[in-house]
PDB file of N, CA and C in Angstrom:
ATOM      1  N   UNK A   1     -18.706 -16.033  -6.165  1.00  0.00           N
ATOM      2  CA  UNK A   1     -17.993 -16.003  -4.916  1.00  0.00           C
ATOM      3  C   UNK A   1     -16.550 -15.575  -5.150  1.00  0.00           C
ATOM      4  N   UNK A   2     -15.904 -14.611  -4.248  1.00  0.00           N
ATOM      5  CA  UNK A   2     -14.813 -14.182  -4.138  1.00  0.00           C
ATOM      6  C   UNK A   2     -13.705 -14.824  -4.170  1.00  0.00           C
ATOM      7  N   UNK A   3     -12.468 -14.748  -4.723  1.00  0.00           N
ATOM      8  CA  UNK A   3     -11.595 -16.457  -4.042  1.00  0.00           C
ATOM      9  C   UNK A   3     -10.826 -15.423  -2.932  1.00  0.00           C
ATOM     10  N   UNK A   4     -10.306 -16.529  -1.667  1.00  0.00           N
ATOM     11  CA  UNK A   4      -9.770 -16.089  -0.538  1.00  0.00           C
ATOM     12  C   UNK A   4      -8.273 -15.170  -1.113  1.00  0.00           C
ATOM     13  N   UNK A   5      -8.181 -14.325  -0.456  1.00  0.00           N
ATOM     14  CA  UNK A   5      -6.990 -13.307  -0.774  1.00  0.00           C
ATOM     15  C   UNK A   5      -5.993 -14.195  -0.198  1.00  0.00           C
ATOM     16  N   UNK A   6      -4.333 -13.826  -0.671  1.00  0.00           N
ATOM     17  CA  UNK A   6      -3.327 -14.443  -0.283  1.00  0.00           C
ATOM     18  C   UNK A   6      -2.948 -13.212   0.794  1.00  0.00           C
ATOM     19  N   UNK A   7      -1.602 -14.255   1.510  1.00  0.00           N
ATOM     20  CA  UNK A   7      -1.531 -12.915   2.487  1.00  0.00           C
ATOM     21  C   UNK A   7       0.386 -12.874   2.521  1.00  0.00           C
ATOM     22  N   UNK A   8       0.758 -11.920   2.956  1.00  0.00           N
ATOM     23  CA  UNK A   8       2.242 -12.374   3.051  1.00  0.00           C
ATOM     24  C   UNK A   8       2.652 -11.156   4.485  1.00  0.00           C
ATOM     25  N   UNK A   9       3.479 -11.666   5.513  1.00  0.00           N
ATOM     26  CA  UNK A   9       3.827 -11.158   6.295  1.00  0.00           C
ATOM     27  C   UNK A   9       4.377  -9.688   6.712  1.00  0.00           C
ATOM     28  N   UNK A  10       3.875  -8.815   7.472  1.00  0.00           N
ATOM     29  CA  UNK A  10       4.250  -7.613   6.904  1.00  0.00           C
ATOM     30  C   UNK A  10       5.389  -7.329   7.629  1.00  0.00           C
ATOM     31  N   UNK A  11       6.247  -6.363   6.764  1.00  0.00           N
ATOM     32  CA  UNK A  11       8.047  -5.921   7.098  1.00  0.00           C
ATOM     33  C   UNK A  11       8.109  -5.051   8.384  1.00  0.00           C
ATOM     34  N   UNK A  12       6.696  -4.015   8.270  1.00  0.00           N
ATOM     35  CA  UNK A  12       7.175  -3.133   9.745  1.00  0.00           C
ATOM     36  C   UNK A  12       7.054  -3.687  11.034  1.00  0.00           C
ATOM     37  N   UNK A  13       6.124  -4.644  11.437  1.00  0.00           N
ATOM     38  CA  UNK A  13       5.844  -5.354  12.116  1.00  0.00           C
ATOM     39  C   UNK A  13       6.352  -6.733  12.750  1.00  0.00           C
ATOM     40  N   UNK A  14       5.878  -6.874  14.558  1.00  0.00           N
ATOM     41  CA  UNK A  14       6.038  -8.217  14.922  1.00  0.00           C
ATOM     42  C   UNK A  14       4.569  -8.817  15.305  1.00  0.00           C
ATOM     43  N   UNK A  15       4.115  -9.272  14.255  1.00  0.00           N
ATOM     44  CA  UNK A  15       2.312  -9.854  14.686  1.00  0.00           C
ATOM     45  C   UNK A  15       1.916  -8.962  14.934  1.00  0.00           C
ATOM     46  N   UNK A  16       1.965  -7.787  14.140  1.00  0.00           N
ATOM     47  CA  UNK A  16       0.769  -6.312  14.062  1.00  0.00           C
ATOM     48  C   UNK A  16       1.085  -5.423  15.357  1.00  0.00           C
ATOM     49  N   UNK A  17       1.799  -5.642  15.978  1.00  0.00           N
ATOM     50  CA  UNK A  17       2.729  -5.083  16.975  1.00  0.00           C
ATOM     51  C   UNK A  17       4.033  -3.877  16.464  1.00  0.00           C
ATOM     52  N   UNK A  18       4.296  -2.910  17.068  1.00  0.00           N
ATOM     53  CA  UNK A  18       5.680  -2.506  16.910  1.00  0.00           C
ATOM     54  C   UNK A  18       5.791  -1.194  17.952  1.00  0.00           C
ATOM     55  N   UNK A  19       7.063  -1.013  18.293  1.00  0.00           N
ATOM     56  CA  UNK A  19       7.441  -0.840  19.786  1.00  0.00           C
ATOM     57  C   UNK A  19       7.617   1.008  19.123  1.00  0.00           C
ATOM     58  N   UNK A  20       7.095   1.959  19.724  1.00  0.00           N
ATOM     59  CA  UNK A  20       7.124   3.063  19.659  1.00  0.00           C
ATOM     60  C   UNK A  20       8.143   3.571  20.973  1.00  0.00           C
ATOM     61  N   UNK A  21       8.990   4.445  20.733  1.00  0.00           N
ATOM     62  CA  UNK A  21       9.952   4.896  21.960  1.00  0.00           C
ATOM     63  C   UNK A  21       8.892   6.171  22.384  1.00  0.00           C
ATOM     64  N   UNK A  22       9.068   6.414  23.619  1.00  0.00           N
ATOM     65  CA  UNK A  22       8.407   7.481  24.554  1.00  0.00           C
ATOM     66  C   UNK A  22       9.960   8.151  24.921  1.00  0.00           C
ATOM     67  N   UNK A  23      10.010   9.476  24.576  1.00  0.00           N
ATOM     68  CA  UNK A  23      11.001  10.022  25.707  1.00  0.00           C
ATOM     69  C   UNK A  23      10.636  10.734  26.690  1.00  0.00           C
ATOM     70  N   UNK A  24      11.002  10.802  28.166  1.00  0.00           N
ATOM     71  CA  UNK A  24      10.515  11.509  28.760  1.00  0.00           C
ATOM     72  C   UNK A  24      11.718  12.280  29.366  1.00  0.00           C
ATOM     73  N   UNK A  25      11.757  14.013  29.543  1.00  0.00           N
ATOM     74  CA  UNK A  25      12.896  14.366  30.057  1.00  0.00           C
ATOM     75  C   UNK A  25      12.105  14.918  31.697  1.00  0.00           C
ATOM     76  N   UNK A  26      13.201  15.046  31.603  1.00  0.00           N
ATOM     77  CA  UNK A  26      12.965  15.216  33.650  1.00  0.00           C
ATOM     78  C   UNK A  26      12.758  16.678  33.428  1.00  0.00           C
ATOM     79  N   UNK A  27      12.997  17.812  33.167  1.00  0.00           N
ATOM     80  CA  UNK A  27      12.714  19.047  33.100  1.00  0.00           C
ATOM     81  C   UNK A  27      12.732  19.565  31.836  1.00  0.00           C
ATOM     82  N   UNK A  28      12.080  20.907  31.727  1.00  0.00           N
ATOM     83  CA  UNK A  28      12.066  21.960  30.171  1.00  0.00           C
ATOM     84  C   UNK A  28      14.036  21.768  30.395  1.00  0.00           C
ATOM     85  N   UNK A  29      14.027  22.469  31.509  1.00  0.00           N
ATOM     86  CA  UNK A  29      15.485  23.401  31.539  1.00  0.00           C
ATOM     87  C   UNK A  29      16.655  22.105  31.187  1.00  0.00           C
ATOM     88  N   UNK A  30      16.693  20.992  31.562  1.00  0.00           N
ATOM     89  CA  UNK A  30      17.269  19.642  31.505  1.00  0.00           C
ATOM     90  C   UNK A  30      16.984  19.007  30.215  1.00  0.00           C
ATOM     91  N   UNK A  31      18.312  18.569  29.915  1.00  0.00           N
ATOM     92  CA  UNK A  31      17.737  17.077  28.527  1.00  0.00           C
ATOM     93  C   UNK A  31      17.795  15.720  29.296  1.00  0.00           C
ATOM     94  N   UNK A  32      18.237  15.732  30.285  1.00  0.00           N
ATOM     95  CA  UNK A  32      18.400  14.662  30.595  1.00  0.00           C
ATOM     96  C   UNK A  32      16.460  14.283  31.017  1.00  0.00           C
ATOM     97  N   UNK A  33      17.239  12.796  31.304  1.00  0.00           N
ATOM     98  CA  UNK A  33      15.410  11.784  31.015  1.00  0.00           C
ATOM     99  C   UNK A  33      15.755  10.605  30.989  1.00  0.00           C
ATOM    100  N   UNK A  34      14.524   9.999  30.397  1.00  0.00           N
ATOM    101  CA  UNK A  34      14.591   8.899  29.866  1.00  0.00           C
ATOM    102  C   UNK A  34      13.666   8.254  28.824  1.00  0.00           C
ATOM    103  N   UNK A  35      14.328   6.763  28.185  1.00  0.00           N
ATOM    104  CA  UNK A  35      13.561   6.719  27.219  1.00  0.00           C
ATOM    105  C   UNK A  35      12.126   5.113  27.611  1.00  0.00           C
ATOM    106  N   UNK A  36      11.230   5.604  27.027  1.00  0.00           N
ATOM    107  CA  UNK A  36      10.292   4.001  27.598  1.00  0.00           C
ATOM    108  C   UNK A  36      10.090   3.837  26.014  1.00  0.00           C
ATOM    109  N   UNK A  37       9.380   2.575  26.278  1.00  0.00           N
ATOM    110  CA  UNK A  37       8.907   1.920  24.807  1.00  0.00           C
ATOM    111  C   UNK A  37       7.719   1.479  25.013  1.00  0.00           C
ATOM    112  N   UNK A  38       6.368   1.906  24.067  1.00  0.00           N
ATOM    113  CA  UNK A  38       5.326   1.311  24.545  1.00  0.00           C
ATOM    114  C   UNK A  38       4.793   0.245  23.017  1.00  0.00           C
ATOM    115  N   UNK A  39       4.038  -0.195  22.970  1.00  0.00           N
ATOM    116  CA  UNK A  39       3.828  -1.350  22.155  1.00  0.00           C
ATOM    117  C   UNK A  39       2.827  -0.970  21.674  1.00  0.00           C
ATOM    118  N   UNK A  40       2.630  -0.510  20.275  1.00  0.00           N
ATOM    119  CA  UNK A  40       0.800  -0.276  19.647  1.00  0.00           C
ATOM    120  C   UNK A  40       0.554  -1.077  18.165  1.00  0.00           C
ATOM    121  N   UNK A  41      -0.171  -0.541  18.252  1.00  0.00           N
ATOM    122  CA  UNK A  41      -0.321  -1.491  16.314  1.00  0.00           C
ATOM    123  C   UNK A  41       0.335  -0.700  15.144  1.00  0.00           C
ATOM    124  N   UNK A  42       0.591  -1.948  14.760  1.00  0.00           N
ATOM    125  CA  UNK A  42       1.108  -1.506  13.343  1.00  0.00           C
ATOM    126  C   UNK A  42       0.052  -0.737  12.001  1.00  0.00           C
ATOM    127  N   UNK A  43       0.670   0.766  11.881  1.00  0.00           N
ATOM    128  CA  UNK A  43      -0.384   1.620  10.990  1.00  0.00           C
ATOM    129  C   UNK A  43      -0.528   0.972   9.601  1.00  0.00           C
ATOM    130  N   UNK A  44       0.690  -0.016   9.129  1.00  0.00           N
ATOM    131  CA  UNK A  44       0.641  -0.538   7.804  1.00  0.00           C
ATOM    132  C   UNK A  44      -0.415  -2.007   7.981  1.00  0.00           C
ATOM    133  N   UNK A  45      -0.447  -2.548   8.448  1.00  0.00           N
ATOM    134  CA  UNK A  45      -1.566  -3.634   8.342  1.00  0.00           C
ATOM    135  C   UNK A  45      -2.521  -3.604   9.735  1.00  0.00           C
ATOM    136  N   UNK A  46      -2.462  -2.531   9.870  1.00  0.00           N
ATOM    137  CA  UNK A  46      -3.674  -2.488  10.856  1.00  0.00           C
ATOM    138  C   UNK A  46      -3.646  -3.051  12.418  1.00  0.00           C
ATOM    139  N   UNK A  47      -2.528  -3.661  12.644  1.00  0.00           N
ATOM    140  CA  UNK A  47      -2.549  -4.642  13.686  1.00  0.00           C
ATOM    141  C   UNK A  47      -2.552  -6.196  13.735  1.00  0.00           C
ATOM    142  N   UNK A  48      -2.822  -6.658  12.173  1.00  0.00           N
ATOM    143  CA  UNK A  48      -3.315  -7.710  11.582  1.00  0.00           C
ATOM    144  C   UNK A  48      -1.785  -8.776  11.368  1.00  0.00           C
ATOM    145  N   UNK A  49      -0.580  -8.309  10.920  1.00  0.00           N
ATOM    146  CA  UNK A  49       0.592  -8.789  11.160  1.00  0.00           C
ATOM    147  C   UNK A  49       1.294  -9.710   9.634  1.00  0.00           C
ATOM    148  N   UNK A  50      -0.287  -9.248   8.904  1.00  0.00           N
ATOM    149  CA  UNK A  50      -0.281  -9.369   7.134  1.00  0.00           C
ATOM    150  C   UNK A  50      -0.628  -8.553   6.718  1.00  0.00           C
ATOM    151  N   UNK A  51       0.062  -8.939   5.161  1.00  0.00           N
ATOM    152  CA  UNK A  51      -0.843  -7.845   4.224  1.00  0.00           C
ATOM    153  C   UNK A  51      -1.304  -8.609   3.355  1.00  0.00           C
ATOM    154  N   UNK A  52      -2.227  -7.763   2.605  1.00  0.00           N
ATOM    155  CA  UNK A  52      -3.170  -8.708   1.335  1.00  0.00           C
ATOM    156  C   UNK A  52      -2.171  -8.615   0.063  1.00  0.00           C
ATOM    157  N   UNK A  53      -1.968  -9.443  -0.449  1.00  0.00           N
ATOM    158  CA  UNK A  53      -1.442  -9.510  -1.935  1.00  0.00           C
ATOM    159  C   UNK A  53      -2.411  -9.580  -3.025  1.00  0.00           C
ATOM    160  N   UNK A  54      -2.513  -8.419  -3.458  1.00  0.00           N
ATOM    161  CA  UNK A  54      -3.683  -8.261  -4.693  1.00  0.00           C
ATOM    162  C   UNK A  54      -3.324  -8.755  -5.943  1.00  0.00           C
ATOM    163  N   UNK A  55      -4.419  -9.616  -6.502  1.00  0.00           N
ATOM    164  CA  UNK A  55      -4.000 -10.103  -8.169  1.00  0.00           C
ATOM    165  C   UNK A  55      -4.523  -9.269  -8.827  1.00  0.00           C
ATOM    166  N   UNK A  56      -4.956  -8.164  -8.843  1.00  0.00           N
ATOM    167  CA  UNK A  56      -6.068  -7.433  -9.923  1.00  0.00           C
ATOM    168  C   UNK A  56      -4.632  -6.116 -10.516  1.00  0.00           C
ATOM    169  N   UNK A  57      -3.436  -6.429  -9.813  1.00  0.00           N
ATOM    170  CA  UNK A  57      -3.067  -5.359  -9.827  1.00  0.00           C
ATOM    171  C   UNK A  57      -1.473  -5.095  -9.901  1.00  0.00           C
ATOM    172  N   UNK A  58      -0.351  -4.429 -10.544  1.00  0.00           N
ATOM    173  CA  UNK A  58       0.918  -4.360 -10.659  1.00  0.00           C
ATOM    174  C   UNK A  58       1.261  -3.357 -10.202  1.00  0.00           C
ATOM    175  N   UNK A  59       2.146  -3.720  -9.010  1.00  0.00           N
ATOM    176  CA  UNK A  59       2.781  -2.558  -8.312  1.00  0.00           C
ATOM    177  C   UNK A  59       1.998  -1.144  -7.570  1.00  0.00           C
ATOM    178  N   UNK A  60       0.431  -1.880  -7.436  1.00  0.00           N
ATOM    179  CA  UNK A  60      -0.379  -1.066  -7.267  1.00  0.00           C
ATOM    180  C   UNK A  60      -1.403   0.066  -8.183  1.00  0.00           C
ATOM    181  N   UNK A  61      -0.702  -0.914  -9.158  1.00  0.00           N
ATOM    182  CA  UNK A  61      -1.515  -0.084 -10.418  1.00  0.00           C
ATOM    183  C   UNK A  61      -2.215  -1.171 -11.476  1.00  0.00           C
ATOM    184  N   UNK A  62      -3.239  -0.230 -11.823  1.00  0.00           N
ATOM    185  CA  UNK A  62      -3.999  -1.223 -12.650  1.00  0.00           C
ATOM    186  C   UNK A  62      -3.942  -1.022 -13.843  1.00  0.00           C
ATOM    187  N   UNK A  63      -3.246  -1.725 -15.049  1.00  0.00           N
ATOM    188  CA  UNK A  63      -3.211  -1.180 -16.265  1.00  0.00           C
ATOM    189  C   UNK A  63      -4.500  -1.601 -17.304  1.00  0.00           C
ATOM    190  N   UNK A  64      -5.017  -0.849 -18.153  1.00  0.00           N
ATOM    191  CA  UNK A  64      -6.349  -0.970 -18.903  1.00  0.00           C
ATOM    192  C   UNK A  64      -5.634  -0.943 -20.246  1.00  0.00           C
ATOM    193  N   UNK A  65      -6.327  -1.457 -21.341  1.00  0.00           N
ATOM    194  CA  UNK A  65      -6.048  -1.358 -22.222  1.00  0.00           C
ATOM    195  C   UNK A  65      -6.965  -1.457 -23.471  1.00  0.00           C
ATOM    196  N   UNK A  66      -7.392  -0.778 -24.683  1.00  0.00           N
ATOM    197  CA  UNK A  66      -8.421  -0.502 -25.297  1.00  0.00           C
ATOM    198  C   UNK A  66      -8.039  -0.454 -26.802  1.00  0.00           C
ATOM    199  N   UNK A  67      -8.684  -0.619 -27.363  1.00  0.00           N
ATOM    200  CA  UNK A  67      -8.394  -0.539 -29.233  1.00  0.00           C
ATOM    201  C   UNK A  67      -8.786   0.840 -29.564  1.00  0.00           C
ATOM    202  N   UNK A  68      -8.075   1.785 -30.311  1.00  0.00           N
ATOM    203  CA  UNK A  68      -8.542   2.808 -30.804  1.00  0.00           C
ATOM    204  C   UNK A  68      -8.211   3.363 -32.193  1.00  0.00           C
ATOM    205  N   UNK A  69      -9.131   3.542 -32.942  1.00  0.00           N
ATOM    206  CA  UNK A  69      -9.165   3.839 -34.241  1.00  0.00           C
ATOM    207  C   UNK A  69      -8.712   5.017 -34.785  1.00  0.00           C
ATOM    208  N   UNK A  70      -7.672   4.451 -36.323  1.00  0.00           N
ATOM    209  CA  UNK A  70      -6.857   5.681 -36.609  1.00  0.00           C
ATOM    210  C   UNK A  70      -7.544   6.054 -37.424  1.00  0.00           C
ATOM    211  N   UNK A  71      -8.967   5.996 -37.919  1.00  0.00           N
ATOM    212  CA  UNK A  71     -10.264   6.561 -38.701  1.00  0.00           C
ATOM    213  C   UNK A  71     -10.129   4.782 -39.600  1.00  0.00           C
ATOM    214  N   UNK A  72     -11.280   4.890 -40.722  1.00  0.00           N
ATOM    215  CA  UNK A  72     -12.060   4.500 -40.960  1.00  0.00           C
ATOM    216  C   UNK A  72     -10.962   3.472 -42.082  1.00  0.00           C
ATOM    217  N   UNK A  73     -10.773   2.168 -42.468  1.00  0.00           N
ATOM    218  CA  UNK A  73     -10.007   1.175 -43.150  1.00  0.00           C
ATOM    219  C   UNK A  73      -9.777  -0.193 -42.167  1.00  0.00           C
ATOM    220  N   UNK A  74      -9.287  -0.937 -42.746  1.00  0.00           N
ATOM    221  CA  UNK A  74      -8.900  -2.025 -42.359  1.00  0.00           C
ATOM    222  C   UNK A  74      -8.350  -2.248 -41.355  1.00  0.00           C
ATOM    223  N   UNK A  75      -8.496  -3.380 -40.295  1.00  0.00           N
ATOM    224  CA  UNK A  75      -8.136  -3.504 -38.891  1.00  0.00           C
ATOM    225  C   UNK A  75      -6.217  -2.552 -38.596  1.00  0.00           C
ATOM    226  N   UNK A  76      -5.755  -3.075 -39.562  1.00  0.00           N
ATOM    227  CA  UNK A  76      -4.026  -2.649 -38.895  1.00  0.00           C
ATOM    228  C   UNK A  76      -4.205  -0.992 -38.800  1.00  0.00           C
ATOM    229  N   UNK A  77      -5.538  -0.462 -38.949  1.00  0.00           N
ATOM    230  CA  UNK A  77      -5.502   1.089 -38.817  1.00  0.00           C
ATOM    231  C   UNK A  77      -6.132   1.351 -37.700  1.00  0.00           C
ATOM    232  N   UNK A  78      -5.813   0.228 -36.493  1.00  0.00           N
ATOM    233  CA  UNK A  78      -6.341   0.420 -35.540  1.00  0.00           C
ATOM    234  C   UNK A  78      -5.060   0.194 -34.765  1.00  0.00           C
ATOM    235  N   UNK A  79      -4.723   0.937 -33.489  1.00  0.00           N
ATOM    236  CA  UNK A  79      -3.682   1.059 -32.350  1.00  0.00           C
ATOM    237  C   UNK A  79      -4.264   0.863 -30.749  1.00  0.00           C
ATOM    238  N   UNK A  80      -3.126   0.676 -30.163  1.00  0.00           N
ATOM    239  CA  UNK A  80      -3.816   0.455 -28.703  1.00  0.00           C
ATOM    240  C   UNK A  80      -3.886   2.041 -27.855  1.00  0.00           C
ATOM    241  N   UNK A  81      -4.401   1.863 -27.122  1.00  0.00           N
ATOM    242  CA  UNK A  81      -4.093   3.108 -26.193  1.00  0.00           C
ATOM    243  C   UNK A  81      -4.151   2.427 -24.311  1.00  0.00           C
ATOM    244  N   UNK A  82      -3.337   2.754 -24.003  1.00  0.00           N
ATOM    245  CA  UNK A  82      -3.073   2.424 -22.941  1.00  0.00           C
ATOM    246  C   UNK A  82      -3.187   3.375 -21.460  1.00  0.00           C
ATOM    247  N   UNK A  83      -4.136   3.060 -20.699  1.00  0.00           N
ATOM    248  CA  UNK A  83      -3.720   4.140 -19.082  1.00  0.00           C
ATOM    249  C   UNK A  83      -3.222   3.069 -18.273  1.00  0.00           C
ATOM    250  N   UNK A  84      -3.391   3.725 -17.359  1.00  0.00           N
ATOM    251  CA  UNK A  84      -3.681   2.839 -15.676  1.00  0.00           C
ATOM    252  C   UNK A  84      -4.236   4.024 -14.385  1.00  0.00           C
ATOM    253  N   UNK A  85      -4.576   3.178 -13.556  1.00  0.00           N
ATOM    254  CA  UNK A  85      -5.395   3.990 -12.101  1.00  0.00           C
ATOM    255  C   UNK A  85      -4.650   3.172 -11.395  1.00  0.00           C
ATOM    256  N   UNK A  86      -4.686   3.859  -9.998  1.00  0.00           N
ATOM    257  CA  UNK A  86      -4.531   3.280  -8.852  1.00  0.00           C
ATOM    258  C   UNK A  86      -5.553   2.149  -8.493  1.00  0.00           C
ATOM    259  N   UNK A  87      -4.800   0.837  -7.649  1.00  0.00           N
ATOM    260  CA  UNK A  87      -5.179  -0.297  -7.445  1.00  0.00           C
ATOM    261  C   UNK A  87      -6.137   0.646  -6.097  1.00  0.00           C
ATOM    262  N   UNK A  88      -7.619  -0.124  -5.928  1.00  0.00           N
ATOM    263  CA  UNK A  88      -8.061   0.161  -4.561  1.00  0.00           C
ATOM    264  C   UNK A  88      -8.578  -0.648  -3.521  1.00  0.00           C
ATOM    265  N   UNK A  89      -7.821  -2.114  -4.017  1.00  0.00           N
ATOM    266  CA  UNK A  89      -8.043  -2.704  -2.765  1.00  0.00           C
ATOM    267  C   UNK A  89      -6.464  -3.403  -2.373  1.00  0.00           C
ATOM    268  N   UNK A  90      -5.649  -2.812  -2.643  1.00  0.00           N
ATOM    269  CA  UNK A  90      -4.462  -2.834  -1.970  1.00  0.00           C
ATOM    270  C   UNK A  90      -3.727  -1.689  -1.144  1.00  0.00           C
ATOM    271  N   UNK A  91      -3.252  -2.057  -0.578  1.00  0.00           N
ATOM    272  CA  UNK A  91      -2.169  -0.984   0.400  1.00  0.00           C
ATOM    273  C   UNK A  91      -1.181   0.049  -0.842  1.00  0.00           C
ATOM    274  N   UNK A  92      -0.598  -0.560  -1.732  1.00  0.00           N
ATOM    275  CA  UNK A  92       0.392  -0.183  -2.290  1.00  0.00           C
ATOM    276  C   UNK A  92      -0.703   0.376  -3.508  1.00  0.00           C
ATOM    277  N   UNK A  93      -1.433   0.590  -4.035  1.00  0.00           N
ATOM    278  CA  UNK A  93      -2.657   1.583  -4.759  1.00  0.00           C
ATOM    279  C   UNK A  93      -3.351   2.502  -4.005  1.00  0.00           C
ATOM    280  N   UNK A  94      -3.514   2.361  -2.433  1.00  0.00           N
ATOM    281  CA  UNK A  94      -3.965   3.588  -1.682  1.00  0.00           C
ATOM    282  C   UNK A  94      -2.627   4.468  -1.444  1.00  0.00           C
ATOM    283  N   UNK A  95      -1.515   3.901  -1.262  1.00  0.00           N
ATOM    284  CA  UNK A  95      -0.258   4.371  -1.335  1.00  0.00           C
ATOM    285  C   UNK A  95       0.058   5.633  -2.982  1.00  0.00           C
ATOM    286  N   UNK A  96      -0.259   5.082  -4.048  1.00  0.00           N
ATOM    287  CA  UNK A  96      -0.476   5.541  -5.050  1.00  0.00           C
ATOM    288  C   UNK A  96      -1.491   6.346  -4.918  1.00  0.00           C
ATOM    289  N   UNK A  97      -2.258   6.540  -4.776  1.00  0.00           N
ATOM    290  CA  UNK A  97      -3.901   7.618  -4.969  1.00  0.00           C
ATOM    291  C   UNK A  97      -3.448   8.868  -4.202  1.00  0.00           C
ATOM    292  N   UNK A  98      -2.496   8.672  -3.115  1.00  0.00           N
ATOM    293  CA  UNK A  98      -2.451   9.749  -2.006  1.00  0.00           C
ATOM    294  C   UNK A  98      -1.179  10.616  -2.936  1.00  0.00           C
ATOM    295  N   UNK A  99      -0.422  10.067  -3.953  1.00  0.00           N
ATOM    296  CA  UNK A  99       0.080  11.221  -4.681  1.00  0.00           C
ATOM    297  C   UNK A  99      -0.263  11.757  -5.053  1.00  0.00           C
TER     298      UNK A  99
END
């Protein structure tokens, strides 16, 4: 069984809410107008008014790490080699992948 994700409040948002401005001008030929505000969801947590805080993962990245052999002798002739991938069940690793 999964353990429950933590959550922490998200920055763009008010409770998955956030106020988009509408301008509307009164004519092409005119700037004048006005401005409305309409209320939609927030694109960073969905509407949800959290985000998930992932443990699998640093800064959205996942670092791996592996033993690899400098040929054939005694263990100290062995070194690490190191990558990382993008995290994919966080915001801030789909954020990463889209570079």
């Amino acid at each position: 069984m999964e353990s429950p994700h933590a959550y922490e409040d998200c920055p763009d948002c008010d409770r998955g809410r956030v106020e988009v401005p509408l301008y509307h001008r009164q004519s092409f030929d005119q700037d004048s107008g006005y401005i409305e505000t309409r209320s939609e969801d927030c694109e960073r947590c969905e509407g949800e008014g959290r985000l998930v805080i992932c443990e699998d993962c640093t800064d959205g990245w996942i670092h791996h790490e592996r033993p690899a052999s400098l040929g054939h002798g005694p263990s100290e002739h062995f070194t690490y080699e190191s990558w990382r991938e993008p995290c994919e069940s966080c915001e801030k690793g789909r954020q990463n992948d889209e570079q």
